[in-house]
N, C-alpha and C. Protein backbone atom coordinates (compact mmCIF):
# COMPACT_ATOMS: atom_id res chain seq x y z
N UNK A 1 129.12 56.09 74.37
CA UNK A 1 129.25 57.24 73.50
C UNK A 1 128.56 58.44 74.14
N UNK A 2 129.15 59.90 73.77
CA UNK A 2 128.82 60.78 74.82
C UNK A 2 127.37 61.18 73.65
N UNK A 3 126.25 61.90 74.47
CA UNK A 3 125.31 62.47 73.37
C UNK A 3 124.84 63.94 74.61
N UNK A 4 125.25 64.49 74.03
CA UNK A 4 124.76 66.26 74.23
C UNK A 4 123.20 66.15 74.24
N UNK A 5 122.06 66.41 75.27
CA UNK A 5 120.94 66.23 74.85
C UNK A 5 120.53 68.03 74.37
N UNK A 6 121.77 68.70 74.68
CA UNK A 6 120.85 69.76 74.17
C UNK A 6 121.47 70.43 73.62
N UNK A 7 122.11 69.17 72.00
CA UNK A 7 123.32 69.35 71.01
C UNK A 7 122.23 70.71 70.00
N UNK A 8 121.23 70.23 69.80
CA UNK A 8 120.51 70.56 68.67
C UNK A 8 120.02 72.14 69.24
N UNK A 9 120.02 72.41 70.47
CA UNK A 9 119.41 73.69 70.66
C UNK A 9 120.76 74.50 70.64
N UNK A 10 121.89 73.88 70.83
CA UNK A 10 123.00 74.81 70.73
C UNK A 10 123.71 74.65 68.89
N UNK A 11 123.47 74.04 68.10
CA UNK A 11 123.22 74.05 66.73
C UNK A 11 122.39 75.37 66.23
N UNK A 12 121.34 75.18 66.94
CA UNK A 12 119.70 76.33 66.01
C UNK A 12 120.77 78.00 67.35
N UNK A 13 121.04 78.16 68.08
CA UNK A 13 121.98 79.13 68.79
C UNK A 13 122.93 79.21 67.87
N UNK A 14 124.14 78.99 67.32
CA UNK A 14 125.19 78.81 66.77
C UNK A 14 124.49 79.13 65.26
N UNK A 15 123.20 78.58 64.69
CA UNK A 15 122.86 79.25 63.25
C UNK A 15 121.98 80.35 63.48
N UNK A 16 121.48 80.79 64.54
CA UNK A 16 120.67 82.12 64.68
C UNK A 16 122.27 83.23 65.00
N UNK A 17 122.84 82.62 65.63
CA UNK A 17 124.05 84.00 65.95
C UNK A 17 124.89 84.08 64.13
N UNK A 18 124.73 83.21 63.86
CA UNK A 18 125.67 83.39 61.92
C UNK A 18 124.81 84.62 61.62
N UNK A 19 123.51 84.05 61.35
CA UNK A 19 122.44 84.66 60.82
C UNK A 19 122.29 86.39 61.21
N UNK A 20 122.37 86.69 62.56
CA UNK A 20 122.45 87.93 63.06
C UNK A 20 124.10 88.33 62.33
N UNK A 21 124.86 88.07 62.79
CA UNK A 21 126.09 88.63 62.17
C UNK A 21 126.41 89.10 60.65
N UNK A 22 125.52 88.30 59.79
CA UNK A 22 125.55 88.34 58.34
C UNK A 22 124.28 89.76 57.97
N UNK A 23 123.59 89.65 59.03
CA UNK A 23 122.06 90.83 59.18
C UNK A 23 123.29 92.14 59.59
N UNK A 24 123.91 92.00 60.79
CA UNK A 24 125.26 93.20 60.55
C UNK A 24 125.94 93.51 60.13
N UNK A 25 125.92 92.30 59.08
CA UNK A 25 127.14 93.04 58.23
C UNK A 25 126.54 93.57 56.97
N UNK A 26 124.61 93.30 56.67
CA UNK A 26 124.22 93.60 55.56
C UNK A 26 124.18 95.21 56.04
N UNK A 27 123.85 95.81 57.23
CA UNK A 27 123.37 96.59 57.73
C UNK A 27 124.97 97.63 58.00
N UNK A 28 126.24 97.28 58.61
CA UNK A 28 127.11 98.12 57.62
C UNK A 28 127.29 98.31 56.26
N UNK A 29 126.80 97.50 55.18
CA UNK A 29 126.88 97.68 54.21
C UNK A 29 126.31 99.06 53.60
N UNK A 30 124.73 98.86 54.01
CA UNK A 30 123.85 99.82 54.07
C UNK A 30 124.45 101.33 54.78
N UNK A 31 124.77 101.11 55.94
CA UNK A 31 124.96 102.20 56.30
C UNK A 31 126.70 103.08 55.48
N UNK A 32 127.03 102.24 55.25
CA UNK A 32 128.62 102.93 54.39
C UNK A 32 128.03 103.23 52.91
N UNK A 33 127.06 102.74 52.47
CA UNK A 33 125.86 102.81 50.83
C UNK A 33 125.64 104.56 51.49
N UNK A 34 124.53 104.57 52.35
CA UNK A 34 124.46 105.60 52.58
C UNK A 34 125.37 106.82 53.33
N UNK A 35 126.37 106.51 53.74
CA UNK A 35 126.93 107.62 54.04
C UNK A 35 127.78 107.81 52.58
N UNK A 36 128.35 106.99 51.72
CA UNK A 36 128.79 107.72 50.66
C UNK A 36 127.45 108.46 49.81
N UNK A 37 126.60 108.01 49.71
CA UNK A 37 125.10 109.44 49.33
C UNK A 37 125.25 110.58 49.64
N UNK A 38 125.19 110.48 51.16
CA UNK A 38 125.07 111.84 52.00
C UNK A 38 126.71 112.32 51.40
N UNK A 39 127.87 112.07 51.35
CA UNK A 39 129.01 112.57 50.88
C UNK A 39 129.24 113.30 49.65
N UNK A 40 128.49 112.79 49.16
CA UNK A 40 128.09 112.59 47.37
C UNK A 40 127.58 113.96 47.35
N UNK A 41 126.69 114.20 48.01
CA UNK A 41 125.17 114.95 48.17
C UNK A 41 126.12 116.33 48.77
N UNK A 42 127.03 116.04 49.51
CA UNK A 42 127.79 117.07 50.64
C UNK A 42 128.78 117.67 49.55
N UNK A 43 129.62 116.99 48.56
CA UNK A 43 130.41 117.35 47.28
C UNK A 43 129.75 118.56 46.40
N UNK A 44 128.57 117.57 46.30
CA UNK A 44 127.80 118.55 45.05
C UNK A 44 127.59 120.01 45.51
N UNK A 45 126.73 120.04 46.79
CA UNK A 45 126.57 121.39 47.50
C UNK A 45 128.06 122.36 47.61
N UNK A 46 128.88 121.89 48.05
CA UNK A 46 130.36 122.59 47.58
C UNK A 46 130.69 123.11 46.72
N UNK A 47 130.44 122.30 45.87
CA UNK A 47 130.49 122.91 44.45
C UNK A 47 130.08 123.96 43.87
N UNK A 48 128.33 123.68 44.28
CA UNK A 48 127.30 124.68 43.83
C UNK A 48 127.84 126.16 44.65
N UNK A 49 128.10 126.22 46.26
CA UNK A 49 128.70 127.02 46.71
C UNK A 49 130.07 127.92 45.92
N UNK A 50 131.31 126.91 45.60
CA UNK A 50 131.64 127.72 45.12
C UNK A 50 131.69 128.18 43.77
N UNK A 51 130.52 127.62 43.38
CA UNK A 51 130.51 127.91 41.79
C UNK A 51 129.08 129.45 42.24
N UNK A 52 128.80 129.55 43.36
CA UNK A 52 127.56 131.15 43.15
C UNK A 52 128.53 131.77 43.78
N UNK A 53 129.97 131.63 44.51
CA UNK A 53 130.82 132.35 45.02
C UNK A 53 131.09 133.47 43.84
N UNK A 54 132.08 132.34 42.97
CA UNK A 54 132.50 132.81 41.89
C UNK A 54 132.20 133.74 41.09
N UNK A 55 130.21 133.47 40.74
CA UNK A 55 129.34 134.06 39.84
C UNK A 55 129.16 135.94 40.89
N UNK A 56 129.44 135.36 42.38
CA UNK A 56 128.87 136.93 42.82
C UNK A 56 130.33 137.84 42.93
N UNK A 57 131.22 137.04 42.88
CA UNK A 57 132.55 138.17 42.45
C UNK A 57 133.39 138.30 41.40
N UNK A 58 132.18 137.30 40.32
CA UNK A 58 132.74 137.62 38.78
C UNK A 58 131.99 139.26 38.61
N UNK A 59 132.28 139.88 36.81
CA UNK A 59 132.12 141.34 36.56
C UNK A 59 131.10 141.40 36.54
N UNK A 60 130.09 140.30 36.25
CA UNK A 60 128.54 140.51 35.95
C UNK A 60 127.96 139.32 36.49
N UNK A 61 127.37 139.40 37.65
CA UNK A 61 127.14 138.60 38.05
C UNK A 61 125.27 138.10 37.68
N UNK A 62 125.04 136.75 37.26
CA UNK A 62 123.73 136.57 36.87
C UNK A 62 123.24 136.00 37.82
N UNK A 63 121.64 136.95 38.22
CA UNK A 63 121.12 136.21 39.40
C UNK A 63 120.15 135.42 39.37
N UNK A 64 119.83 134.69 37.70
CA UNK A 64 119.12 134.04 37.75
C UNK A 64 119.76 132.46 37.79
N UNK A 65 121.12 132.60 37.56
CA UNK A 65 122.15 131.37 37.79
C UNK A 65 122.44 131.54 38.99
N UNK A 66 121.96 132.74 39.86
CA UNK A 66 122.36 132.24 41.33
C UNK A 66 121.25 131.96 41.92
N UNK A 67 120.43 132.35 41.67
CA UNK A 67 119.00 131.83 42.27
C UNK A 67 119.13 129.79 41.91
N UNK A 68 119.13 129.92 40.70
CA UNK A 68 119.08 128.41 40.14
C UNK A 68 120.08 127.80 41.24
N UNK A 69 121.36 127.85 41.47
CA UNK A 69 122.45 127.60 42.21
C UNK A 69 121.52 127.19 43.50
N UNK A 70 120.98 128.26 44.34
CA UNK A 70 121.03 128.64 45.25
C UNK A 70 119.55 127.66 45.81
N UNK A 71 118.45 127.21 44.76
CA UNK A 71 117.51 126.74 45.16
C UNK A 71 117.98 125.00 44.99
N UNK A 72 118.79 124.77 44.26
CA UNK A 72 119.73 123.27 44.39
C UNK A 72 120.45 123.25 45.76
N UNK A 73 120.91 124.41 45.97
CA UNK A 73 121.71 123.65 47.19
C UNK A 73 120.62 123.26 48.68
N UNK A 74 119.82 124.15 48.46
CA UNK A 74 118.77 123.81 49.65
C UNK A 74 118.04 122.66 49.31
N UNK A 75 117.49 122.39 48.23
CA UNK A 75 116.78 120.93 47.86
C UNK A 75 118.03 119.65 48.48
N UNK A 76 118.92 120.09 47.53
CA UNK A 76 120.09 119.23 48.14
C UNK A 76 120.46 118.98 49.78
N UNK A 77 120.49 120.38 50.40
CA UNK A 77 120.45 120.42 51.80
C UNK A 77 119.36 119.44 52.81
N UNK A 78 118.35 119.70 52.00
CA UNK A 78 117.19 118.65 52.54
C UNK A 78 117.18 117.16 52.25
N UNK A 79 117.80 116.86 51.44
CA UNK A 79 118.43 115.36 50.82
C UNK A 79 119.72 114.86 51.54
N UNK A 80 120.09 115.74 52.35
CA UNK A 80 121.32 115.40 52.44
C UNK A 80 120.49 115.23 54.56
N UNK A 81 119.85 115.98 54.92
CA UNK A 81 118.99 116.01 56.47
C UNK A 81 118.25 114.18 56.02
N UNK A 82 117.30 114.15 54.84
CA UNK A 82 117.00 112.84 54.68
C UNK A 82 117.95 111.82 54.89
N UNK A 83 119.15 111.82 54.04
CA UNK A 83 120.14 110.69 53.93
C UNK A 83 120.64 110.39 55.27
N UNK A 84 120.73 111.01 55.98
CA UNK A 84 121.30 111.70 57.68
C UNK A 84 120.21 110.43 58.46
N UNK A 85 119.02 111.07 58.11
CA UNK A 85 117.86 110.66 59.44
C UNK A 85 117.61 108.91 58.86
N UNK A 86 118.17 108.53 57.76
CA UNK A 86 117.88 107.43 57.33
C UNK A 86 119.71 106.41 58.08
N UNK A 87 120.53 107.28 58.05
CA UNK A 87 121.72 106.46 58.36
C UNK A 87 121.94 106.31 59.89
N UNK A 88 121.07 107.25 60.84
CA UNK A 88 120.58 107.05 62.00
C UNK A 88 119.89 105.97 62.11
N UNK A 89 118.56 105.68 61.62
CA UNK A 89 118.10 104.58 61.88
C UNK A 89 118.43 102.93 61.27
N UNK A 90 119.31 103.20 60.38
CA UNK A 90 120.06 102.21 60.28
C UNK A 90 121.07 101.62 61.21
N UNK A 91 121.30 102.68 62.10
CA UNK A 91 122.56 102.52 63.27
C UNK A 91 121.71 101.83 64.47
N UNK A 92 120.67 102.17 64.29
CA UNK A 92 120.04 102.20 65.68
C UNK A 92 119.56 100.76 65.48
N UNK A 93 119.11 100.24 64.37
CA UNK A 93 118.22 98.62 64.04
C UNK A 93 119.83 98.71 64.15
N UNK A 94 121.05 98.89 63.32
CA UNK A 94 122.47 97.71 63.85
C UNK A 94 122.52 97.12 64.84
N UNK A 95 122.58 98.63 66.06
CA UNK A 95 122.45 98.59 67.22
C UNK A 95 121.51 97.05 68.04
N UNK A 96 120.65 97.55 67.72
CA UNK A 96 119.43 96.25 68.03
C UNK A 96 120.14 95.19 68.05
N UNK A 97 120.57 94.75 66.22
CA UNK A 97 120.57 93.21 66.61
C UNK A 97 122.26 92.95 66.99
N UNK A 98 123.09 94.04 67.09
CA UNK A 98 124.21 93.48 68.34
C UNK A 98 123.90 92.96 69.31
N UNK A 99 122.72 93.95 70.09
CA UNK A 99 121.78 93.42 71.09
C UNK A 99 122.19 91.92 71.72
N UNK A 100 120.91 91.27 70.05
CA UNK A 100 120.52 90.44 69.66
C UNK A 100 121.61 89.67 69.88
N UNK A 101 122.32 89.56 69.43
CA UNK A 101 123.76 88.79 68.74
C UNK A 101 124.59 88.46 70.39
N UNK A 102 124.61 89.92 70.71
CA UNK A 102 125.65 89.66 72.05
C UNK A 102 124.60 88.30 73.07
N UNK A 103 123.56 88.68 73.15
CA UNK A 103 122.54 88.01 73.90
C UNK A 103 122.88 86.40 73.25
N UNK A 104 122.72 85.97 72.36
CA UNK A 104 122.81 84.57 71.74
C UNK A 104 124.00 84.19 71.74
N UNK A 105 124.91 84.85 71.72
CA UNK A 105 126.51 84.41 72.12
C UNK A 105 126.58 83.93 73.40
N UNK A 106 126.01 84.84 74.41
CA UNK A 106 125.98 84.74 75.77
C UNK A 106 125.09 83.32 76.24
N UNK A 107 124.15 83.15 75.31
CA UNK A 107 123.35 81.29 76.38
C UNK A 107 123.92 80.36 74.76
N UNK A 108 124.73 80.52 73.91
CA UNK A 108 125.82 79.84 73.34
C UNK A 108 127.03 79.28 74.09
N UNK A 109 127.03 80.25 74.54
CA UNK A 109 128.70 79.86 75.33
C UNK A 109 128.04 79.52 77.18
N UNK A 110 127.00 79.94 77.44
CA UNK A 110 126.51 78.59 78.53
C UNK A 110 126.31 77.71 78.23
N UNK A 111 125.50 77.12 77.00
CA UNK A 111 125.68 76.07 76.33
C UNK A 111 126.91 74.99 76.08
N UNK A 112 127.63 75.58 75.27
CA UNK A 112 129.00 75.06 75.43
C UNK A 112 130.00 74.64 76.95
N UNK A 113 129.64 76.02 77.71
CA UNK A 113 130.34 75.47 78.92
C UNK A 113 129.35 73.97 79.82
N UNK A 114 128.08 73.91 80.13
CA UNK A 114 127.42 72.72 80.22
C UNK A 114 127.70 71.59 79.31
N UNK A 115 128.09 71.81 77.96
CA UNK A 115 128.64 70.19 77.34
C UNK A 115 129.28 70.33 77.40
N UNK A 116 130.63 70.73 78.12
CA UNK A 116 132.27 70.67 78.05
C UNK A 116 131.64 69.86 80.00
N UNK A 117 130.91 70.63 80.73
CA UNK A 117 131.08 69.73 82.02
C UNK A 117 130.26 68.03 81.89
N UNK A 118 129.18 68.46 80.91
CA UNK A 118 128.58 66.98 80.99
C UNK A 118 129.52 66.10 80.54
N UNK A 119 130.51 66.84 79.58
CA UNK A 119 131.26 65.90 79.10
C UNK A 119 132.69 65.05 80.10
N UNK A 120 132.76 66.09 81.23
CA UNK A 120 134.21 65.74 81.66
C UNK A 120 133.03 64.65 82.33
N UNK A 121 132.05 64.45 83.27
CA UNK A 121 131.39 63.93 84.16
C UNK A 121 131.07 62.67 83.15
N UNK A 122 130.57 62.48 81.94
CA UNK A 122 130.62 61.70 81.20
C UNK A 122 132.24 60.54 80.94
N UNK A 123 133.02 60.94 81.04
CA UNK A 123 134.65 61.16 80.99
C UNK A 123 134.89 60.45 82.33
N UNK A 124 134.10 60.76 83.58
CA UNK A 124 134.33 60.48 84.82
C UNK A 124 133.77 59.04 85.05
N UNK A 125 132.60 58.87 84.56
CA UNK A 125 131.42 57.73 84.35
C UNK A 125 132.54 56.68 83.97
N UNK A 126 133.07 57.01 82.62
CA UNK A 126 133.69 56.06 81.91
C UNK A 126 134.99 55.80 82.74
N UNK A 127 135.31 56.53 83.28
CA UNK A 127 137.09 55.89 84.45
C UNK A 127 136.43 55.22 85.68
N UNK A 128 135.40 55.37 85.95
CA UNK A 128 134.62 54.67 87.08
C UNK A 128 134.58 53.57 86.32
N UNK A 129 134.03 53.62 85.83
CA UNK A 129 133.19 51.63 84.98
C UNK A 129 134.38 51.11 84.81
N UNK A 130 135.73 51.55 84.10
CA UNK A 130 136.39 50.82 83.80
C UNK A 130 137.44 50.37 84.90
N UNK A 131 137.62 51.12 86.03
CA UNK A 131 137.99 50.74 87.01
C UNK A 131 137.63 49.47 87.99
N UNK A 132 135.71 49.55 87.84
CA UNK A 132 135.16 48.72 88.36
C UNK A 132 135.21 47.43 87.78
N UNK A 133 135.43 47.65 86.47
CA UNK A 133 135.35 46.07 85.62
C UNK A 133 137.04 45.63 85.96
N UNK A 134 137.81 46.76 85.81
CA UNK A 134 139.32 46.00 86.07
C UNK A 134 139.18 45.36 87.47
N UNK A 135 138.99 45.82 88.46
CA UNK A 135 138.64 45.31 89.91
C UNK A 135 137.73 44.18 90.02
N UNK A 136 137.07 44.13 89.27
CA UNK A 136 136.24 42.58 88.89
C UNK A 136 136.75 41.41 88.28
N UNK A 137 137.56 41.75 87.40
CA UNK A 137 138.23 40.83 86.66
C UNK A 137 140.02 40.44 87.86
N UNK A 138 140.42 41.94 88.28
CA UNK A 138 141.11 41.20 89.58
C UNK A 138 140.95 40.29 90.52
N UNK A 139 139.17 40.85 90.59
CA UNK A 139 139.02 39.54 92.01
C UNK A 139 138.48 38.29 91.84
N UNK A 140 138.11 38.20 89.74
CA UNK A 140 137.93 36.76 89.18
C UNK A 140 139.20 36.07 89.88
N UNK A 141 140.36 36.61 89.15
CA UNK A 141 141.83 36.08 89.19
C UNK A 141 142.28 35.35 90.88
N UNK A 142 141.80 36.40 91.25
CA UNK A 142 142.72 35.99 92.72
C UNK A 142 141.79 34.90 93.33
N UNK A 143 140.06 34.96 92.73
CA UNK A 143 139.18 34.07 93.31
C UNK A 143 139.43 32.55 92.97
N UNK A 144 140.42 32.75 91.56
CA UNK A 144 140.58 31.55 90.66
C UNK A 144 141.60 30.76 91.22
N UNK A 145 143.08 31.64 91.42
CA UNK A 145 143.96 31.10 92.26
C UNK A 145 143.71 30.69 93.50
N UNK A 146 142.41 31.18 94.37
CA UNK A 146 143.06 30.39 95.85
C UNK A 146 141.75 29.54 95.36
N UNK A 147 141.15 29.48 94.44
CA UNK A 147 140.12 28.18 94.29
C UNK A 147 141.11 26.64 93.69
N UNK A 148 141.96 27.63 92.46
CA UNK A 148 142.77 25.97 92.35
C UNK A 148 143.96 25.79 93.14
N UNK A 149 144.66 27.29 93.81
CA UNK A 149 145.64 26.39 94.62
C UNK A 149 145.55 25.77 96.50
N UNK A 150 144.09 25.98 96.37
CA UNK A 150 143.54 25.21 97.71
C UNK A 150 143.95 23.54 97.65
């Protein structure tokens, strides 16, 4: 029977690479969470824009509704630089554990290619032996015949 001696380190490889992939895909999650924020955040400011448009080429224009307007969209503006510098560093840790991921794929699949050869050589072992035992049991036979037909 064939036994992989280094079945179990390519097992704990094969559940650390799941593990990273499921960490990337929490981490697009996150990052599409936050870019609809920042979108969200990018809507509202539009709005506010053209709603102090409006107010400065309506007949009377009030500038204490444009001030109000006008100090939202910059708070907002700065929420929206936050949401930004936060969906950067979410890209950048993604980044990382692709890294990560590509790297463990890569001595995974050396792994695999070493038990696919131990295995043919294992494969080889076994057409040897059984060759040798058929060739043994041939030269019982032929030892048998010229023993009884002497």
């Amino acid at each position: 029977m064939f036994v992989f001696k280094f079945e179990k380190l390519l097992k704990i490889k094969s559940k650390l690479l799941d593990e990273k992939r499921l960490q990337i895909a929490r981490f697009d999650a996150k990052i599409k969470e936050k870019e609809a924020e920042r979108d969200k955040l990018l809507d509202e400011n539009n709005q506010r824009r053209k709603k102090i448009f409006e107010i400065l080429t309506s007949k009377r224009p009030d500038s204490r509704m444009i001030m109000f307007l006008n100090e939202n969209v910059e708070k907002t503006d700065v929420a929206i630089k936050v949401v930004e510098f936060e969906i950067e560093m979410l890209k950048k840790e993604k980044e990382k554990l692709i890294k990560e991921a590509a790297e463990l794929l890569k001595e995974k699949k050396k792994l695999e290619k070493l038990k696919e050869k131990k295995f043919e050589e294992f494969k080889e072992e076994i057409s040897k032996k059984e060759m040798r035992f058929l060739d043994e049991i041939a030269s019982v036979k032929v030892a048998s015949k010229l023993a009884n037909g002497s």
